[in-house]
PDB file of N, CA and C in Angstrom:
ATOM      1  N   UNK A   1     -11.169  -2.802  -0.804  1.00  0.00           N
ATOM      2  CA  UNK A   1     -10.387  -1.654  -0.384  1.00  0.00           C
ATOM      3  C   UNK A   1     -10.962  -0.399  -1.051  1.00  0.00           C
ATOM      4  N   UNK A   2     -11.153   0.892  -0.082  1.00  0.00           N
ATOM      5  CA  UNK A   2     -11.525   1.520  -0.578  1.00  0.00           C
ATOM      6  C   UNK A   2     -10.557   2.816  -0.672  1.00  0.00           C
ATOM      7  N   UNK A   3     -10.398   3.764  -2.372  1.00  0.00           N
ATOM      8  CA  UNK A   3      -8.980   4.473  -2.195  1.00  0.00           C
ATOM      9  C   UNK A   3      -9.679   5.637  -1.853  1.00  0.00           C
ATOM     10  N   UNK A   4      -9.216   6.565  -1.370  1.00  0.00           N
ATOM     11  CA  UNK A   4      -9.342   7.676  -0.578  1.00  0.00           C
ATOM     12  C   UNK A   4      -8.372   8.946  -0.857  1.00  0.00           C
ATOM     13  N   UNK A   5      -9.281  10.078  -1.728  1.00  0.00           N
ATOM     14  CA  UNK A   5      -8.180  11.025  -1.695  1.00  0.00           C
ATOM     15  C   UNK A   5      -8.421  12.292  -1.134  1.00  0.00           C
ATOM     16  N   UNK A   6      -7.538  12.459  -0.574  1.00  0.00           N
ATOM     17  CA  UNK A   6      -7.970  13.893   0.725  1.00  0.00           C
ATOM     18  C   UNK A   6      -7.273  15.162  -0.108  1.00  0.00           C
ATOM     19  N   UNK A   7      -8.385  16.009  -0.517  1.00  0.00           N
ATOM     20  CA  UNK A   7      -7.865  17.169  -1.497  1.00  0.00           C
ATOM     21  C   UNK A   7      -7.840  18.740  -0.303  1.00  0.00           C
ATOM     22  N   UNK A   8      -6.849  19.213  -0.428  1.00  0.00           N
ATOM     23  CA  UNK A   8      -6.298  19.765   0.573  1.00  0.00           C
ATOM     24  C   UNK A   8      -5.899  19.447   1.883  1.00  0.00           C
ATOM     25  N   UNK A   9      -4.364  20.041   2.013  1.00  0.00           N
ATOM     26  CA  UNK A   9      -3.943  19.300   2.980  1.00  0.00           C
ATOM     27  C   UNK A   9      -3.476  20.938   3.847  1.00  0.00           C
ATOM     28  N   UNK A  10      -4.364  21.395   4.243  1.00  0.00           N
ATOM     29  CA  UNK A  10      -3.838  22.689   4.900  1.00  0.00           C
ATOM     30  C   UNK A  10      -4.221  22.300   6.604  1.00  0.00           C
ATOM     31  N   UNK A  11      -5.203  22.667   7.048  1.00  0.00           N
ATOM     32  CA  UNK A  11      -5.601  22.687   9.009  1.00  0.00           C
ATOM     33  C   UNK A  11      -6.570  21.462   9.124  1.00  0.00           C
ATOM     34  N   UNK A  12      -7.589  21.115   8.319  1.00  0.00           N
ATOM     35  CA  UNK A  12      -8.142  19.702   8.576  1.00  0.00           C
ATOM     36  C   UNK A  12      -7.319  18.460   7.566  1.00  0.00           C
ATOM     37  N   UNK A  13      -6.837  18.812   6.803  1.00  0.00           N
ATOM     38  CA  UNK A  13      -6.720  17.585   5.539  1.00  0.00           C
ATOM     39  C   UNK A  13      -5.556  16.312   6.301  1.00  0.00           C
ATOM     40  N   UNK A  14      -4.057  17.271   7.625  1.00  0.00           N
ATOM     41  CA  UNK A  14      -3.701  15.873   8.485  1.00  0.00           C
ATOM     42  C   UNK A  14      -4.667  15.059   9.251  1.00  0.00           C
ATOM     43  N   UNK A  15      -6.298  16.005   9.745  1.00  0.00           N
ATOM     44  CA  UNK A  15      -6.616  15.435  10.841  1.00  0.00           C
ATOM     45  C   UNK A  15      -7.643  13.991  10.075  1.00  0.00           C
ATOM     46  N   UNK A  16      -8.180  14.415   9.116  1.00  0.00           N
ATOM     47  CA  UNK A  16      -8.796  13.457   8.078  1.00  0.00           C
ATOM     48  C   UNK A  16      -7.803  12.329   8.053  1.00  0.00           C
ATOM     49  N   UNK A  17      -6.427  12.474   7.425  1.00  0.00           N
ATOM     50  CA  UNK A  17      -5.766  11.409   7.429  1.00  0.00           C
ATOM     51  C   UNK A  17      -5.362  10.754   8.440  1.00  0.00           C
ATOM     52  N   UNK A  18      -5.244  11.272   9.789  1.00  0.00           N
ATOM     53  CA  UNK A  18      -4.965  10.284  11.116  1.00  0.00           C
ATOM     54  C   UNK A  18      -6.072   9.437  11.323  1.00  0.00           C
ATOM     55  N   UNK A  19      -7.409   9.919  10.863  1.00  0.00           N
ATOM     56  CA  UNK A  19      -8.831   9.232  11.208  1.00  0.00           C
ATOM     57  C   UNK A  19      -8.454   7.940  10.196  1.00  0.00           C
ATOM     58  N   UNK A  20      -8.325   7.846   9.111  1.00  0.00           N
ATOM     59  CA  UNK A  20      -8.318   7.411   7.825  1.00  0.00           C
ATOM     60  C   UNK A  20      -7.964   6.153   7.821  1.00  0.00           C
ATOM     61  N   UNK A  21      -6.427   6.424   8.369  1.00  0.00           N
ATOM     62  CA  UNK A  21      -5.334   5.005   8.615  1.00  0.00           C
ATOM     63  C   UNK A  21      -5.795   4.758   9.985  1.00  0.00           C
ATOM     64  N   UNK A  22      -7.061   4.487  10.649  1.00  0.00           N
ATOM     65  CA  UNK A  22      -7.737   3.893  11.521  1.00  0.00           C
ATOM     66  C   UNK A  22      -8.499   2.729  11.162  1.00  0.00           C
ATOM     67  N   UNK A  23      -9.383   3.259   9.784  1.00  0.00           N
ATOM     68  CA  UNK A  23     -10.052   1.958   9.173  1.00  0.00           C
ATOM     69  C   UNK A  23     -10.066   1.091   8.492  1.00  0.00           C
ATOM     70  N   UNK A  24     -10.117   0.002   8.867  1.00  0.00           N
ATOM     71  CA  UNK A  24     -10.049  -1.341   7.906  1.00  0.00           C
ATOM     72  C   UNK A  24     -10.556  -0.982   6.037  1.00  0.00           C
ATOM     73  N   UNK A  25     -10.238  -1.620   5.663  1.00  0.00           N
ATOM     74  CA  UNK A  25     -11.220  -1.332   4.314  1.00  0.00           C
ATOM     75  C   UNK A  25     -10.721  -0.384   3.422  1.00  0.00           C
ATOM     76  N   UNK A  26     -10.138   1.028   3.961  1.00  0.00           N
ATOM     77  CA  UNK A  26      -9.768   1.811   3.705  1.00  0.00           C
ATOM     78  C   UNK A  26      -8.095   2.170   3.828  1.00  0.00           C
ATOM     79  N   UNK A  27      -7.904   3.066   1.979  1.00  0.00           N
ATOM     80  CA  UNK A  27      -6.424   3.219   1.955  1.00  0.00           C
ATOM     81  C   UNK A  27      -6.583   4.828   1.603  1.00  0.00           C
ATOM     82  N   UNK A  28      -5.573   5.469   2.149  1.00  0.00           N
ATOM     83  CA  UNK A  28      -5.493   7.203   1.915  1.00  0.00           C
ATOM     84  C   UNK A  28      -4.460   6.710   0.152  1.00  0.00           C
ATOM     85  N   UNK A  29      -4.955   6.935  -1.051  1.00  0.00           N
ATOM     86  CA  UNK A  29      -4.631   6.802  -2.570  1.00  0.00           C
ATOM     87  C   UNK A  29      -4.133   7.902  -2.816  1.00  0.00           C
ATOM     88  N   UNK A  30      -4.326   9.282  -2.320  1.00  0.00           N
ATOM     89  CA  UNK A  30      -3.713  10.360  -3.223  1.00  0.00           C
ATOM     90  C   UNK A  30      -3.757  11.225  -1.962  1.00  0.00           C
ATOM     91  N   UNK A  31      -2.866  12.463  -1.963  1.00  0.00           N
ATOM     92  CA  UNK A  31      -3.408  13.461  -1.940  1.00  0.00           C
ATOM     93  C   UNK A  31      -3.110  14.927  -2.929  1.00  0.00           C
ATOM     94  N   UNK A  32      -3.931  15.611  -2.575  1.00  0.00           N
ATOM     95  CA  UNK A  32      -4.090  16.387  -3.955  1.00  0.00           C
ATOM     96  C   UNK A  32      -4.063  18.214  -2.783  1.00  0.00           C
ATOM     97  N   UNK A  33      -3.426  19.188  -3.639  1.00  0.00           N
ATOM     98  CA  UNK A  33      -3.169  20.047  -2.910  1.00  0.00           C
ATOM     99  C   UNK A  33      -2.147  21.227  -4.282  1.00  0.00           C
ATOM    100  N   UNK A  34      -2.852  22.412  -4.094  1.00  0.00           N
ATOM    101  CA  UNK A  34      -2.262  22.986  -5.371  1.00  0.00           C
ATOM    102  C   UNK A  34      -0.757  23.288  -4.463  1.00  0.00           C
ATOM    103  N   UNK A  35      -0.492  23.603  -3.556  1.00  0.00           N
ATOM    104  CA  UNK A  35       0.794  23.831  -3.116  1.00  0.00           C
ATOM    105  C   UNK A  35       1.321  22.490  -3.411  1.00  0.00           C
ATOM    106  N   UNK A  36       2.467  21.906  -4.274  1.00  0.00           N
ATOM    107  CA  UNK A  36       2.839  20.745  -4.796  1.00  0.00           C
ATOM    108  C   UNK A  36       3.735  20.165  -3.968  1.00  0.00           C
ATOM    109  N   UNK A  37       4.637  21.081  -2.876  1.00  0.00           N
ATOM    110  CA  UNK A  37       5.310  20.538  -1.347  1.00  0.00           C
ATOM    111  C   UNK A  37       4.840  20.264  -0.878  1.00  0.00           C
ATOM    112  N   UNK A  38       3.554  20.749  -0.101  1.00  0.00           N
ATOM    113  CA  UNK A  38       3.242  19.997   0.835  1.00  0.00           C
ATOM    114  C   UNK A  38       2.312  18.627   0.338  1.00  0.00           C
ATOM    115  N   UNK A  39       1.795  18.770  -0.911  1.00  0.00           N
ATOM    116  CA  UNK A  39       1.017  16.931  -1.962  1.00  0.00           C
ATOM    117  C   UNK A  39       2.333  16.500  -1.684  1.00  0.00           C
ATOM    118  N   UNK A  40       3.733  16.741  -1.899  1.00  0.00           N
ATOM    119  CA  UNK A  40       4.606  15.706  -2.280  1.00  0.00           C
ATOM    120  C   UNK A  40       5.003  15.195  -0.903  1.00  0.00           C
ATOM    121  N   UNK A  41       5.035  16.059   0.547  1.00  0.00           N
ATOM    122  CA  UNK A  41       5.345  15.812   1.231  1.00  0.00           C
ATOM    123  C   UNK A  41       4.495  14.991   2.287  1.00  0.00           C
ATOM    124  N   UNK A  42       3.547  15.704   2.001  1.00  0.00           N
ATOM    125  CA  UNK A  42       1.973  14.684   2.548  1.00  0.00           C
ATOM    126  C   UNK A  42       1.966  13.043   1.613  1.00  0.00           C
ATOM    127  N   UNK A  43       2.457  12.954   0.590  1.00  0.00           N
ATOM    128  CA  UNK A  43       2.320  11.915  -0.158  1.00  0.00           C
ATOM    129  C   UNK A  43       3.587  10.757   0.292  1.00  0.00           C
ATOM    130  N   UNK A  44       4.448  11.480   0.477  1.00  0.00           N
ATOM    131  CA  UNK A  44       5.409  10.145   0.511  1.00  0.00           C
ATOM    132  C   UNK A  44       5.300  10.418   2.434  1.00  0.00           C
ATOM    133  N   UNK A  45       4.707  10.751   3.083  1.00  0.00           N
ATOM    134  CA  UNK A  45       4.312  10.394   4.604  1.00  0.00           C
ATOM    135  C   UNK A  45       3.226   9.578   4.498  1.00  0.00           C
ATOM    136  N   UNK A  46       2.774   9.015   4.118  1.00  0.00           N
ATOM    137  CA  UNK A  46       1.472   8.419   3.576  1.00  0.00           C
ATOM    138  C   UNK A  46       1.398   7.129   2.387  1.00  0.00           C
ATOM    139  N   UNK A  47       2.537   7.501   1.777  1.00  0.00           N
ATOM    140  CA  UNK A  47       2.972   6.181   1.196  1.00  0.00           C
ATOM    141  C   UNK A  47       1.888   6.474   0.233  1.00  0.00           C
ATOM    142  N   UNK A  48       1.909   7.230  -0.689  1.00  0.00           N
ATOM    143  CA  UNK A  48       0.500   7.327  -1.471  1.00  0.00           C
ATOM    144  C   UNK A  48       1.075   8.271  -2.897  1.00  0.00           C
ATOM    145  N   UNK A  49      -0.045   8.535  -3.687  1.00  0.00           N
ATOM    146  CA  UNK A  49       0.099   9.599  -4.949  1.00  0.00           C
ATOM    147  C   UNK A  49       0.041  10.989  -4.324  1.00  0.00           C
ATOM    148  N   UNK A  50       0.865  12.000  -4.875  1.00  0.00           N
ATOM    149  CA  UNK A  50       0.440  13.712  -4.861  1.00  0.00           C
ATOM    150  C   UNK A  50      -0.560  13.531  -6.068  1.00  0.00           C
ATOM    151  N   UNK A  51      -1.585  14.444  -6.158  1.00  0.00           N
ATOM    152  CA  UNK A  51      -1.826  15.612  -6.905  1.00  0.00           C
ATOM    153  C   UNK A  51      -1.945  17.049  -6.848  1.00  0.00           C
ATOM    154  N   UNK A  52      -1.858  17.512  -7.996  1.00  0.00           N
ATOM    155  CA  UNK A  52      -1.935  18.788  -7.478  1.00  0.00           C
ATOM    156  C   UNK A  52      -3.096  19.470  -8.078  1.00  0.00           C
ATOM    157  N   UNK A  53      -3.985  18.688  -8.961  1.00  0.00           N
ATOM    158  CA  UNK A  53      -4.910  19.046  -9.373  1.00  0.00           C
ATOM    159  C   UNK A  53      -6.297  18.659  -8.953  1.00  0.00           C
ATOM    160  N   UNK A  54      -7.299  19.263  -8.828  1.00  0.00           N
ATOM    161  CA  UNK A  54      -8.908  18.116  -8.463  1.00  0.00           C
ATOM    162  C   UNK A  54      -9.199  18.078  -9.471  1.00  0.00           C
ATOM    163  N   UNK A  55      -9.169  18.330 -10.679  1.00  0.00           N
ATOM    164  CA  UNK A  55      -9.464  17.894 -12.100  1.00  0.00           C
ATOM    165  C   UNK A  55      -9.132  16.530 -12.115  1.00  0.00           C
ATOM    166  N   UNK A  56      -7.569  16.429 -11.727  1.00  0.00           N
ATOM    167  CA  UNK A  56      -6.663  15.858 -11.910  1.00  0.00           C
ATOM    168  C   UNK A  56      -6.982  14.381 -11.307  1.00  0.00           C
ATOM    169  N   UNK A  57      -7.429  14.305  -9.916  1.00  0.00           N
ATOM    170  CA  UNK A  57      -7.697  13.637  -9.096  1.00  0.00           C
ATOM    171  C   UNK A  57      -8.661  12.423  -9.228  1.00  0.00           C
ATOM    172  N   UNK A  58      -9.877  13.735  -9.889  1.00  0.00           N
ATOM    173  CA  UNK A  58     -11.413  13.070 -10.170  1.00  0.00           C
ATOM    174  C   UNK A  58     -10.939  12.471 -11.371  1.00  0.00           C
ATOM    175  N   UNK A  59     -10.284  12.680 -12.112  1.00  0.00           N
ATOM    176  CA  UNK A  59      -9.763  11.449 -13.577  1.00  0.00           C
ATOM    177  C   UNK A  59      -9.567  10.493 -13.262  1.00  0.00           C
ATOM    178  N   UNK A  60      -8.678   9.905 -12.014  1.00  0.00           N
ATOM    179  CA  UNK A  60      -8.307   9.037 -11.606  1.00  0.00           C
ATOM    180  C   UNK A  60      -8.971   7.845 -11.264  1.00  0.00           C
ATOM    181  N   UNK A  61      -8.944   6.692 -12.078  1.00  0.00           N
ATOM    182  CA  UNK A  61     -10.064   5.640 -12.120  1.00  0.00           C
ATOM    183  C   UNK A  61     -10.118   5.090 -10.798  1.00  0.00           C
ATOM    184  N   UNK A  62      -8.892   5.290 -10.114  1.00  0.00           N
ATOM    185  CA  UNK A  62      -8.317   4.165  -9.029  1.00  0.00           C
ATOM    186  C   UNK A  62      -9.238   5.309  -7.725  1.00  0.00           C
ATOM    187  N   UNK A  63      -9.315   6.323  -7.586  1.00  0.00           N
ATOM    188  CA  UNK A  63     -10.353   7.140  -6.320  1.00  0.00           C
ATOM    189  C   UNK A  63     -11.561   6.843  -6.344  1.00  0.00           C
ATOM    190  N   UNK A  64     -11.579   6.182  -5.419  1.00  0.00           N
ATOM    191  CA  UNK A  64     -13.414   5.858  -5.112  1.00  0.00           C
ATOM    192  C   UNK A  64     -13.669   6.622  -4.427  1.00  0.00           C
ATOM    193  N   UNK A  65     -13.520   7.760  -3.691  1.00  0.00           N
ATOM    194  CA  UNK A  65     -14.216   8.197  -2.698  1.00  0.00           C
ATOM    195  C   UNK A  65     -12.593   9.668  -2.145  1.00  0.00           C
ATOM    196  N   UNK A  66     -13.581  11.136  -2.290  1.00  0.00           N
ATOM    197  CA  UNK A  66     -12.760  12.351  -1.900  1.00  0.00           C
ATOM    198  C   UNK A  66     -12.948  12.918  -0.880  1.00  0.00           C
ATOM    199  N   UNK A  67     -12.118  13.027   0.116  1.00  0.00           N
ATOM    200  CA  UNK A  67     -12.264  13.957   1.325  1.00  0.00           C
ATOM    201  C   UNK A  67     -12.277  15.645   0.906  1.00  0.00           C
ATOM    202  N   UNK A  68     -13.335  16.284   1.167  1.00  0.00           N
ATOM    203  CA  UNK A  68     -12.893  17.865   0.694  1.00  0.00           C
ATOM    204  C   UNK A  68     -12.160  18.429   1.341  1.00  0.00           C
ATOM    205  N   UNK A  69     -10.942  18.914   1.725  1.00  0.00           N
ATOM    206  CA  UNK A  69     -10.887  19.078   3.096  1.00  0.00           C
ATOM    207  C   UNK A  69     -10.189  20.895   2.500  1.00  0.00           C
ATOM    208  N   UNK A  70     -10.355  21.201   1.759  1.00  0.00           N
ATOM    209  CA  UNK A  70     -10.442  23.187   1.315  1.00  0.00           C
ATOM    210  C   UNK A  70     -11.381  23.498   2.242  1.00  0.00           C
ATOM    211  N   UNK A  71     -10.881  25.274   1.850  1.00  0.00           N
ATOM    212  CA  UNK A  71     -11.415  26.232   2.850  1.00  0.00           C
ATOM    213  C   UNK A  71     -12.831  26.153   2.468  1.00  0.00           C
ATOM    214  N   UNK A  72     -13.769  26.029   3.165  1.00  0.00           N
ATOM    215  CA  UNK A  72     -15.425  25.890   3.133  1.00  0.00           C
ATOM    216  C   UNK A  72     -16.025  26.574   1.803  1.00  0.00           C
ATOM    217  N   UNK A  73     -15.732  27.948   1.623  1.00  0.00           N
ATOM    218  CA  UNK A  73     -16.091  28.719   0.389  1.00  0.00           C
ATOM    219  C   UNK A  73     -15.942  28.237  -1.021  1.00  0.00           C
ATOM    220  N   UNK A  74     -15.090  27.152  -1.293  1.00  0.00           N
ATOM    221  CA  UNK A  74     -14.316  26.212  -1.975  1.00  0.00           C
ATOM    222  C   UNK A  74     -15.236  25.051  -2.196  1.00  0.00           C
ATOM    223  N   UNK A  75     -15.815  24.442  -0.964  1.00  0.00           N
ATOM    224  CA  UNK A  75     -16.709  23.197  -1.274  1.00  0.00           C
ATOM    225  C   UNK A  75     -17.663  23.005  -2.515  1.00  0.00           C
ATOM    226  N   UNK A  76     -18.854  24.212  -2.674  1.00  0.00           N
ATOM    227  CA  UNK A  76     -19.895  24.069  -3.826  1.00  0.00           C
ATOM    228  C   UNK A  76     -19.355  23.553  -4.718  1.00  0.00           C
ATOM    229  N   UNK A  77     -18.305  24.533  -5.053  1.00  0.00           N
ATOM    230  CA  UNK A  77     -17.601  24.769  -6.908  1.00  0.00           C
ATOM    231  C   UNK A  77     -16.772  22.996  -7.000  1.00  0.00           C
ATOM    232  N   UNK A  78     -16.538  22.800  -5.787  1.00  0.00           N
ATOM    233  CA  UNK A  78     -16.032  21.598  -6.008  1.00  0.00           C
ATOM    234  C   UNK A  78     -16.762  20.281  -6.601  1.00  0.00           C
ATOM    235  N   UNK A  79     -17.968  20.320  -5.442  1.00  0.00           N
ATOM    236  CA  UNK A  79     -18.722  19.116  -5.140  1.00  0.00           C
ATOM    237  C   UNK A  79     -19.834  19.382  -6.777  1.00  0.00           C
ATOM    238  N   UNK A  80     -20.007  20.212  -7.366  1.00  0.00           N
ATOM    239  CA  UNK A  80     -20.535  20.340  -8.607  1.00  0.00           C
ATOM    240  C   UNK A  80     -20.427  19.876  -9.725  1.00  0.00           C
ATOM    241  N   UNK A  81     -18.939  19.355  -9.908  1.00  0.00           N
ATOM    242  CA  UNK A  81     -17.905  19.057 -11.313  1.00  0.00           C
ATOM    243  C   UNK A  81     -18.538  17.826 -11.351  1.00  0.00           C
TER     244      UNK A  81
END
């Protein structure tokens, strides 16, 4: 099983997760989103963890694998850490 955390949940981060709970193998584990309503609300639709941090996220022993799903300008600074 592979856990899956989709960090932002604004205009792509539902469409990532409808793809998501398509594949075998794969579980949506977190999602992460500094607005902490919509992580909490995206999280228990999903049956999964909020975060609200990507610090926070990438600590997490149990995430194998992050969807970026922030505004594009956002990606570098991310994918760098």
């Amino acid at each position: 099983m592979i856990n899956i955390c989709i960090v932002g949940y604004g205009a792509i981060g539902p469409i990532h997760a409808a793809a998501l709970k398509d594949i075998d193998g794969v579980k949506i584990y977190g999602i992460c989103d500094i607005q902490k309503d919509i992580a909490d609300k995206a999280a228990i639709e999903h049956g999964c963890k909020a975060f609200y941090d990507y610090d926070e996220c990438l600590k997490d022993e149990n995430v194998d694998s992050v969807h970026i799903c922030t505004p594009h300008y956002l990606h570098f600074e991310m994918i760098t850490k």
